[in-house]
PDB file of N, CA and C in Angstrom:
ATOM      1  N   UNK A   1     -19.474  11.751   9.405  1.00  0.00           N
ATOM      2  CA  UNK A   1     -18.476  10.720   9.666  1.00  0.00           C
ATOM      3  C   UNK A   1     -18.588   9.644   8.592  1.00  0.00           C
ATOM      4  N   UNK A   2     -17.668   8.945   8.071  1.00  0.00           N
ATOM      5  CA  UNK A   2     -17.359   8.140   6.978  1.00  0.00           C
ATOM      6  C   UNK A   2     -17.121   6.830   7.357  1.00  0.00           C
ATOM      7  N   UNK A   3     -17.816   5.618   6.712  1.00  0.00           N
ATOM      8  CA  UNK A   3     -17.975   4.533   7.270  1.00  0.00           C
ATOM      9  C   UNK A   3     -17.331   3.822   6.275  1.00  0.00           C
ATOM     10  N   UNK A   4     -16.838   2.053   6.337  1.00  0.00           N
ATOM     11  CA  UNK A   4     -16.659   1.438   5.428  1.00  0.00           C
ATOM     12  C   UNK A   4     -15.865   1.849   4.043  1.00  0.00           C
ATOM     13  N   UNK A   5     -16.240   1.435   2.632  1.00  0.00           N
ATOM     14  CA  UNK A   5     -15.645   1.840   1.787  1.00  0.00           C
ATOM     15  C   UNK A   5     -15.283   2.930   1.455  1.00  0.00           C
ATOM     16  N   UNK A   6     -16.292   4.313   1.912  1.00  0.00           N
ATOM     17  CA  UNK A   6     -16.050   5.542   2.187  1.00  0.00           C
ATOM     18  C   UNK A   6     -14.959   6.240   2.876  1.00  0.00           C
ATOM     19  N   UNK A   7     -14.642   5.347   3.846  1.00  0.00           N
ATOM     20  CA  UNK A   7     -13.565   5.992   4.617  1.00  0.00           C
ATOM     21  C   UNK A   7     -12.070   5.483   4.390  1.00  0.00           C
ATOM     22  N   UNK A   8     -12.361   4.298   3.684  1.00  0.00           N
ATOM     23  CA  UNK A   8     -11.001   3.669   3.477  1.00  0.00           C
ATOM     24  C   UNK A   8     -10.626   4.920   1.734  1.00  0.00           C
ATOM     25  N   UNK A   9     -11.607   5.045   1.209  1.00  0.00           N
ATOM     26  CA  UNK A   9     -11.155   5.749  -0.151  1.00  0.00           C
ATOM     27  C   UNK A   9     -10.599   7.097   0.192  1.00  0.00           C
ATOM     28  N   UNK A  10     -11.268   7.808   1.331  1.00  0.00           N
ATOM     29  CA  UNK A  10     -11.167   9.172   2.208  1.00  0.00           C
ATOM     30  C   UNK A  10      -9.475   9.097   1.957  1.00  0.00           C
ATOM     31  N   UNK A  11      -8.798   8.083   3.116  1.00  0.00           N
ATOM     32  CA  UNK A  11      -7.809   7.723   3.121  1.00  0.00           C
ATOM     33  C   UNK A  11      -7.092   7.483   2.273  1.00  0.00           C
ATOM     34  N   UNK A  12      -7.439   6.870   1.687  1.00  0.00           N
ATOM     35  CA  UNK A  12      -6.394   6.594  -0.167  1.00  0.00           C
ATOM     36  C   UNK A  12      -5.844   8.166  -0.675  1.00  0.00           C
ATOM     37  N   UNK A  13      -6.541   8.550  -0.790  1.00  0.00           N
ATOM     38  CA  UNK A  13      -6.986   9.640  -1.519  1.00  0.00           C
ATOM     39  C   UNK A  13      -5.532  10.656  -0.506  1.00  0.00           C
ATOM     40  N   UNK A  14      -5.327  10.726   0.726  1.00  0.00           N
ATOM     41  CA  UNK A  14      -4.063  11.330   1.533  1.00  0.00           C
ATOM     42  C   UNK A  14      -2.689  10.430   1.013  1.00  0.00           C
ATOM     43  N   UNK A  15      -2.868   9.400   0.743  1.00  0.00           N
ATOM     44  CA  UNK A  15      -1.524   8.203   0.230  1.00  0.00           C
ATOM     45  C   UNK A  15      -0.387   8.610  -0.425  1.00  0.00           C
ATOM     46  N   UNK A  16       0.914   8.683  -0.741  1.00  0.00           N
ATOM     47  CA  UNK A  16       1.804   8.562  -0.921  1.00  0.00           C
ATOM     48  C   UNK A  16       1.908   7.590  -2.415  1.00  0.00           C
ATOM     49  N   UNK A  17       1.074   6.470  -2.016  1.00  0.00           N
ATOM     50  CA  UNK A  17       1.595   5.589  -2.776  1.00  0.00           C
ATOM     51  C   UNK A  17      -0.214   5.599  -3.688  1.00  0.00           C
ATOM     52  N   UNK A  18       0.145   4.936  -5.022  1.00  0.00           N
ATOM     53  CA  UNK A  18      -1.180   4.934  -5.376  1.00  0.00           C
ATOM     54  C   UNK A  18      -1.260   3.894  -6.320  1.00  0.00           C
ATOM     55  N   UNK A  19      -2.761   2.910  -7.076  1.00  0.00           N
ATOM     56  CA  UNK A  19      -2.200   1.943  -7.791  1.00  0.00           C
ATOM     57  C   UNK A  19      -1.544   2.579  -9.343  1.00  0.00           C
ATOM     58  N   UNK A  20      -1.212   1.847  -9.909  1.00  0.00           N
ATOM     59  CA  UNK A  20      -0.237   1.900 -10.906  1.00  0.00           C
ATOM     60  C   UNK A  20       0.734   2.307 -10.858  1.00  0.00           C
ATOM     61  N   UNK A  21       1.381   2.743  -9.568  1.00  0.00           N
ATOM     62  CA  UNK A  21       2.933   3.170  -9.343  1.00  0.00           C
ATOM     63  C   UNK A  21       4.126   1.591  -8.959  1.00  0.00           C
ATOM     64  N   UNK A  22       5.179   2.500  -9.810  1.00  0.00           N
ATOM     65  CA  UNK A  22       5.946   1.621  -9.569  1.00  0.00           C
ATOM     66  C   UNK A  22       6.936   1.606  -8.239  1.00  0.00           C
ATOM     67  N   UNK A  23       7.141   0.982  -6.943  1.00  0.00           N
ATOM     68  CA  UNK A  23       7.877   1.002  -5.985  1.00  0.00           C
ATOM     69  C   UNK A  23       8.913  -0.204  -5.845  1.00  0.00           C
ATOM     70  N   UNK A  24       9.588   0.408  -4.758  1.00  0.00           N
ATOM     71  CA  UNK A  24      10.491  -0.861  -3.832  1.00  0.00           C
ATOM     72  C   UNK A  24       9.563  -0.585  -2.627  1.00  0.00           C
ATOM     73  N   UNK A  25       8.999  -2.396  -2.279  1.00  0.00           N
ATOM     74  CA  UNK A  25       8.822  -2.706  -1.641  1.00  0.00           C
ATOM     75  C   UNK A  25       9.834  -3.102  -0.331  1.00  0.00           C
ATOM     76  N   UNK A  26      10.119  -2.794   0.859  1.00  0.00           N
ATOM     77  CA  UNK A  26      11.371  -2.585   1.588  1.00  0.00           C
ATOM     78  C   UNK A  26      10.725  -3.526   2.619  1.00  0.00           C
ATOM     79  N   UNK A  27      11.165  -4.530   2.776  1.00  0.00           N
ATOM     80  CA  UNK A  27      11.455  -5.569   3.842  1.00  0.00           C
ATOM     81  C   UNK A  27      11.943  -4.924   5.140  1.00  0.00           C
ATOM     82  N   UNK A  28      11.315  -4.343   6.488  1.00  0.00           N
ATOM     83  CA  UNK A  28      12.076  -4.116   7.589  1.00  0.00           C
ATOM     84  C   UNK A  28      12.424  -4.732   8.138  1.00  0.00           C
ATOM     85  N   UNK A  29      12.701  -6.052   8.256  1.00  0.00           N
ATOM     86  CA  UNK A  29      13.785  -6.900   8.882  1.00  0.00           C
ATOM     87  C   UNK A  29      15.218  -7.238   8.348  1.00  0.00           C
ATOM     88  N   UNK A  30      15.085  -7.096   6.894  1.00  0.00           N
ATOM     89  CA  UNK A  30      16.412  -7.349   6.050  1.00  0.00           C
ATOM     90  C   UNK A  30      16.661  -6.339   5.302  1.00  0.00           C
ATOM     91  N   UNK A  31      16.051  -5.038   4.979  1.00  0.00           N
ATOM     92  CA  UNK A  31      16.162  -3.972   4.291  1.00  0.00           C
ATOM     93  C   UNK A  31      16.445  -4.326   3.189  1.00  0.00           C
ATOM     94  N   UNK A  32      15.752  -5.462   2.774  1.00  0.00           N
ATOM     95  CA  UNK A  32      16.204  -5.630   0.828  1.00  0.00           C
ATOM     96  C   UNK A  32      14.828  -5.703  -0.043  1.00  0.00           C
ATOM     97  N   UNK A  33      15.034  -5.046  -0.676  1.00  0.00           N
ATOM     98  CA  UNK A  33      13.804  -4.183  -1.763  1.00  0.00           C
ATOM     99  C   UNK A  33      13.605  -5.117  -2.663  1.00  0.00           C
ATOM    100  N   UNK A  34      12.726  -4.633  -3.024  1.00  0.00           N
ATOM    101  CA  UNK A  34      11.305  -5.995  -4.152  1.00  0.00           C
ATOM    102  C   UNK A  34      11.027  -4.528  -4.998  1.00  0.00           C
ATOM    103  N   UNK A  35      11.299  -4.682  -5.902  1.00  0.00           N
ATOM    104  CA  UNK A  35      10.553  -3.551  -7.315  1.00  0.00           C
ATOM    105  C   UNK A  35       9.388  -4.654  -7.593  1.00  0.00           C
ATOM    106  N   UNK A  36       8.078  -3.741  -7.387  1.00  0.00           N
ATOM    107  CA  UNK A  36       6.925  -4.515  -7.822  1.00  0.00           C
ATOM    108  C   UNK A  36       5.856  -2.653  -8.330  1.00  0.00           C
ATOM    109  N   UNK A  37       4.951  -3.950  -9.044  1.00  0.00           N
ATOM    110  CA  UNK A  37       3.745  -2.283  -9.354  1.00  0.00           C
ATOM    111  C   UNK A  37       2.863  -2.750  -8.899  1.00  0.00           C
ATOM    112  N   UNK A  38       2.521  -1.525  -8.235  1.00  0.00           N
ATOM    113  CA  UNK A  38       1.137  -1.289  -7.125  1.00  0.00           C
ATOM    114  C   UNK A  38      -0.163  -1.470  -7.733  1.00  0.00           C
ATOM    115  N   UNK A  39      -1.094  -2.831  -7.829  1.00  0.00           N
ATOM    116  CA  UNK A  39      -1.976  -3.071  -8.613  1.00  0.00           C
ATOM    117  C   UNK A  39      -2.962  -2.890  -7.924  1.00  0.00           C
ATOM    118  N   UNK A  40      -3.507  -2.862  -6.735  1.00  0.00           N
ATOM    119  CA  UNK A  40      -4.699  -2.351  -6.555  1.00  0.00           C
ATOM    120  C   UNK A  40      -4.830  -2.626  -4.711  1.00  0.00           C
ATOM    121  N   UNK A  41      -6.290  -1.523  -4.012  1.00  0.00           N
ATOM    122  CA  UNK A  41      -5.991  -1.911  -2.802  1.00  0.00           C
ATOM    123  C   UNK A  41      -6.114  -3.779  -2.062  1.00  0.00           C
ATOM    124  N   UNK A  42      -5.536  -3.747  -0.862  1.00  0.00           N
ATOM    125  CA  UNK A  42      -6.162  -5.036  -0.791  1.00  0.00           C
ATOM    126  C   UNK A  42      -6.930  -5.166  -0.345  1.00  0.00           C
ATOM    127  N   UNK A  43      -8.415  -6.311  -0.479  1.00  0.00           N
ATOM    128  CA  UNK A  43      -9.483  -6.267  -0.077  1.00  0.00           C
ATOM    129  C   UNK A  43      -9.507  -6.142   1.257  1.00  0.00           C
ATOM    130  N   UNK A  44      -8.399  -6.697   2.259  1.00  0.00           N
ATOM    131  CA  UNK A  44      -8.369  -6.857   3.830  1.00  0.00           C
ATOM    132  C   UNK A  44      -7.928  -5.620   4.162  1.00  0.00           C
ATOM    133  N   UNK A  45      -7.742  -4.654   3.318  1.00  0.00           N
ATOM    134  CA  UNK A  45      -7.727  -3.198   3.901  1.00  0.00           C
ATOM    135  C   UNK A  45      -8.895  -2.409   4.520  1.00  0.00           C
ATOM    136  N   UNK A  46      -8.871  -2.475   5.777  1.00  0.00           N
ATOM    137  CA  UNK A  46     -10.488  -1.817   6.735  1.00  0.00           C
ATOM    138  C   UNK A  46     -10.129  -0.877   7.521  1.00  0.00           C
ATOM    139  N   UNK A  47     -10.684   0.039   7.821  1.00  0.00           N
ATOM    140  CA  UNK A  47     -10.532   0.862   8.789  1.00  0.00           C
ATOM    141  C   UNK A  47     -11.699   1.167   9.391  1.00  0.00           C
ATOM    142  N   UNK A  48     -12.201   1.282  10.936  1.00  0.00           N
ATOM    143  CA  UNK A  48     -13.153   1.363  11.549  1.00  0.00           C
ATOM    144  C   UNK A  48     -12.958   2.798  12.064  1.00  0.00           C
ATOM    145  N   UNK A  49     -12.176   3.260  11.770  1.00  0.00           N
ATOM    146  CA  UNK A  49     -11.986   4.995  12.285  1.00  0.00           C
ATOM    147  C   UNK A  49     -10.783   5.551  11.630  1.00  0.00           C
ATOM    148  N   UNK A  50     -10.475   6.884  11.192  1.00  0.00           N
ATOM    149  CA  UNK A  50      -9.627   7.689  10.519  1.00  0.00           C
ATOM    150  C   UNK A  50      -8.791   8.661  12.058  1.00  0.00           C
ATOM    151  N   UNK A  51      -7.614   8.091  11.808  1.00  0.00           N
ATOM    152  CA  UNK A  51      -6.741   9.060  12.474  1.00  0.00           C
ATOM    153  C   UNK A  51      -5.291   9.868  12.143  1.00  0.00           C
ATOM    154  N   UNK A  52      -4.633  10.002  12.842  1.00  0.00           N
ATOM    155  CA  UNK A  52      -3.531  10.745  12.294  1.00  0.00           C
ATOM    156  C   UNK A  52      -2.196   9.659  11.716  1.00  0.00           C
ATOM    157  N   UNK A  53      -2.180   9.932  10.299  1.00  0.00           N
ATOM    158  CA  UNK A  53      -0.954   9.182   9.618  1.00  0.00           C
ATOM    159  C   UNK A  53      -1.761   7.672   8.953  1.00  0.00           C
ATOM    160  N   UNK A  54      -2.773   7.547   8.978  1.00  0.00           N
ATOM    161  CA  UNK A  54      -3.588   6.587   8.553  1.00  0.00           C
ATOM    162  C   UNK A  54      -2.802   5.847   7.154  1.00  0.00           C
ATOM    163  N   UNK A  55      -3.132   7.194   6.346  1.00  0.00           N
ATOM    164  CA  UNK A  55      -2.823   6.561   5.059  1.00  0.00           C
ATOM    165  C   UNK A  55      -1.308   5.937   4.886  1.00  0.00           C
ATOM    166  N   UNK A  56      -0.392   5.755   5.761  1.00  0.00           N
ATOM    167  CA  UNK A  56       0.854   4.773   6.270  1.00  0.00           C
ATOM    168  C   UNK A  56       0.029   3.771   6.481  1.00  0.00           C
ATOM    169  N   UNK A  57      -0.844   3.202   6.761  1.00  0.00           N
ATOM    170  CA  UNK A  57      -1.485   1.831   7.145  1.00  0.00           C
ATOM    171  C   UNK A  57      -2.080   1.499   6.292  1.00  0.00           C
ATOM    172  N   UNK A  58      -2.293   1.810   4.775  1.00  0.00           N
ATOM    173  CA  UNK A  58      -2.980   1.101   3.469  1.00  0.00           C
ATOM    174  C   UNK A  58      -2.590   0.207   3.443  1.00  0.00           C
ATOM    175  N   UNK A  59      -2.554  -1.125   2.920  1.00  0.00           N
ATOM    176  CA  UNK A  59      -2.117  -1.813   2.348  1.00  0.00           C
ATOM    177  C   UNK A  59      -2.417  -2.826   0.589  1.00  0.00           C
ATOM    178  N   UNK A  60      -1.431  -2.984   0.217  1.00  0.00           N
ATOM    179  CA  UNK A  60      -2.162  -3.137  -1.342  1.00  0.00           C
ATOM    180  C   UNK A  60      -1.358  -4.262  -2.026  1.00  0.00           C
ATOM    181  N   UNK A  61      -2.570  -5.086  -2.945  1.00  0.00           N
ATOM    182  CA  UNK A  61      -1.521  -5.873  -3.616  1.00  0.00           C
ATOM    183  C   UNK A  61      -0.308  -5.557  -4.570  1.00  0.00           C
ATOM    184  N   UNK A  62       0.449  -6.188  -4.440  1.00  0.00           N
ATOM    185  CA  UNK A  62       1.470  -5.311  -5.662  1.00  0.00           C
ATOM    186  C   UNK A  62       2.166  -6.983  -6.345  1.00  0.00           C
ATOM    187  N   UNK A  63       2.262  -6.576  -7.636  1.00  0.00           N
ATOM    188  CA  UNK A  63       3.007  -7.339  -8.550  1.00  0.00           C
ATOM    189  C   UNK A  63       4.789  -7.228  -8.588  1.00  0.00           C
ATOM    190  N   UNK A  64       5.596  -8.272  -8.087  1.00  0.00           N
ATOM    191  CA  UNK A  64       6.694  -8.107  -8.133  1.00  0.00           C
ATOM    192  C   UNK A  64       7.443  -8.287  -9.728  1.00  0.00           C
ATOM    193  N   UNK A  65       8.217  -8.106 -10.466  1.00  0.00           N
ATOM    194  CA  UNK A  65       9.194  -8.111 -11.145  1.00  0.00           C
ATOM    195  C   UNK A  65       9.891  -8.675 -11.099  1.00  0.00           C
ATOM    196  N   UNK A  66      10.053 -10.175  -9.896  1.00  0.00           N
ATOM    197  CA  UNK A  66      10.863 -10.959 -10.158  1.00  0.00           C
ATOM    198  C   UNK A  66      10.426 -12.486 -10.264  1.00  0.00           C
ATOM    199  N   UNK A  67       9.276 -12.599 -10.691  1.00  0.00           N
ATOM    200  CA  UNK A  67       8.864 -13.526 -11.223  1.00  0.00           C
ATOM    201  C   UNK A  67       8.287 -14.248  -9.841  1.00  0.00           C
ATOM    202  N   UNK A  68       8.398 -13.715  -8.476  1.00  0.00           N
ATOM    203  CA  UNK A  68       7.822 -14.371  -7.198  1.00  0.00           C
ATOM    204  C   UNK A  68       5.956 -13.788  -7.909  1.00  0.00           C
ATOM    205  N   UNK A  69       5.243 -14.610  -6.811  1.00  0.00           N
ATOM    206  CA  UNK A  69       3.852 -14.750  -6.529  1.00  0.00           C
ATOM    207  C   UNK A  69       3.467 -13.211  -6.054  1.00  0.00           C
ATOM    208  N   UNK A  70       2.446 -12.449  -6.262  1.00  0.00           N
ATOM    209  CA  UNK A  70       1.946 -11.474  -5.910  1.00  0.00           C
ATOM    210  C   UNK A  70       1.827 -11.221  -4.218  1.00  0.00           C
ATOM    211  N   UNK A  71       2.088  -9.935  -3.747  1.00  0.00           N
ATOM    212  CA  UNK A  71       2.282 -10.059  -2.197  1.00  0.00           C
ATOM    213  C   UNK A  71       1.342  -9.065  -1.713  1.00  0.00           C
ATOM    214  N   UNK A  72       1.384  -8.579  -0.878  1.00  0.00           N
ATOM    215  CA  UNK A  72       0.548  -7.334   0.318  1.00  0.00           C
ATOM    216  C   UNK A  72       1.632  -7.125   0.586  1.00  0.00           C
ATOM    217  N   UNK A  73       1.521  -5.446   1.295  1.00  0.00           N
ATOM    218  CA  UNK A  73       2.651  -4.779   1.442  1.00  0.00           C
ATOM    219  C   UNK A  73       1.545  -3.450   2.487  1.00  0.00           C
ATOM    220  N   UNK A  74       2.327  -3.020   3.554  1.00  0.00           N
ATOM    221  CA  UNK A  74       1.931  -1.387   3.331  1.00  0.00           C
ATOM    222  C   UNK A  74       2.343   0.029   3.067  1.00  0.00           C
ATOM    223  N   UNK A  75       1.899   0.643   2.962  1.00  0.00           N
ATOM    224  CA  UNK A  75       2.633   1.996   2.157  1.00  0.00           C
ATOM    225  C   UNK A  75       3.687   2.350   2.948  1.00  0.00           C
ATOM    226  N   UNK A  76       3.952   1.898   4.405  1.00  0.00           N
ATOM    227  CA  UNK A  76       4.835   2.184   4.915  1.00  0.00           C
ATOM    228  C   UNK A  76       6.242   1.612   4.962  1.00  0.00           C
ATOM    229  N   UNK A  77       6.259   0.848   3.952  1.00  0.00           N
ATOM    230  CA  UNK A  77       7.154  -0.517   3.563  1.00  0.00           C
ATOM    231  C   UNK A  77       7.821  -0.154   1.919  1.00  0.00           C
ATOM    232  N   UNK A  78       6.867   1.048   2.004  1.00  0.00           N
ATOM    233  CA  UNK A  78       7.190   1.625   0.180  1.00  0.00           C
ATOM    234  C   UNK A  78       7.545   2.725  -0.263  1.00  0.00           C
ATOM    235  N   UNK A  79       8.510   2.594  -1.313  1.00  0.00           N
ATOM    236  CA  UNK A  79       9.453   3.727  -1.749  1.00  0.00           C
ATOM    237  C   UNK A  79       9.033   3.691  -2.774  1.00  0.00           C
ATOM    238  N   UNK A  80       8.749   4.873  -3.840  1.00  0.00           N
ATOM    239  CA  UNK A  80       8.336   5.493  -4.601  1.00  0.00           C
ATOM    240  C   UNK A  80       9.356   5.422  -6.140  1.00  0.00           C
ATOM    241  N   UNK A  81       9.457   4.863  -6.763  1.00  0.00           N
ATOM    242  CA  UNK A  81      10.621   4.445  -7.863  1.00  0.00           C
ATOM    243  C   UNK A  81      10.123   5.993  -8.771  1.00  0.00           C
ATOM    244  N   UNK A  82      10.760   6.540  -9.532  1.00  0.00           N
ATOM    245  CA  UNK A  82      10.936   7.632 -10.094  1.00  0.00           C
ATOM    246  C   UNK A  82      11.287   7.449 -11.309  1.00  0.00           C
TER     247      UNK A  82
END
């Protein structure tokens, strides 16, 4: 069983999203997108146990593109720019 930093990387590692990708960040209350790049996890990302769909619950800082302040986001909030 995988504890701490171990288990949060376990998890990364299943993700969708990863750092240096570029996304829209998607607002679910207003559905209006933020293009930012995914710079790294965020430190307040913990997990005390691994379950099903986890890696939807990462969360990471990301750099926006529009000149706003750096935010947190989670992967489930993020679309994959191509």
């Amino acid at each position: 069983m995988l504890y701490g930093k171990e288990l949060v990387e376990s998890i990364q590692k299943r993700c969708k999203i990863q750092p240096g990708m570029l996304v829209n960040s998607v607002n679910p209350g207003n559905g209006i997108k933020k293009l930012a790049l995914v710079v790294e996890l965020s430190p307040g990302c913990k997990f005390d146990r691994d379950y099903q769909e986890a890696e939807e619950h990462i969360f990471y800082k990301c750099e926006p593109f529009d000149g706003t302040p750096p935010f947190v986001d989670y992967v489930c909030n993020m679309e994959k720019v191509s």
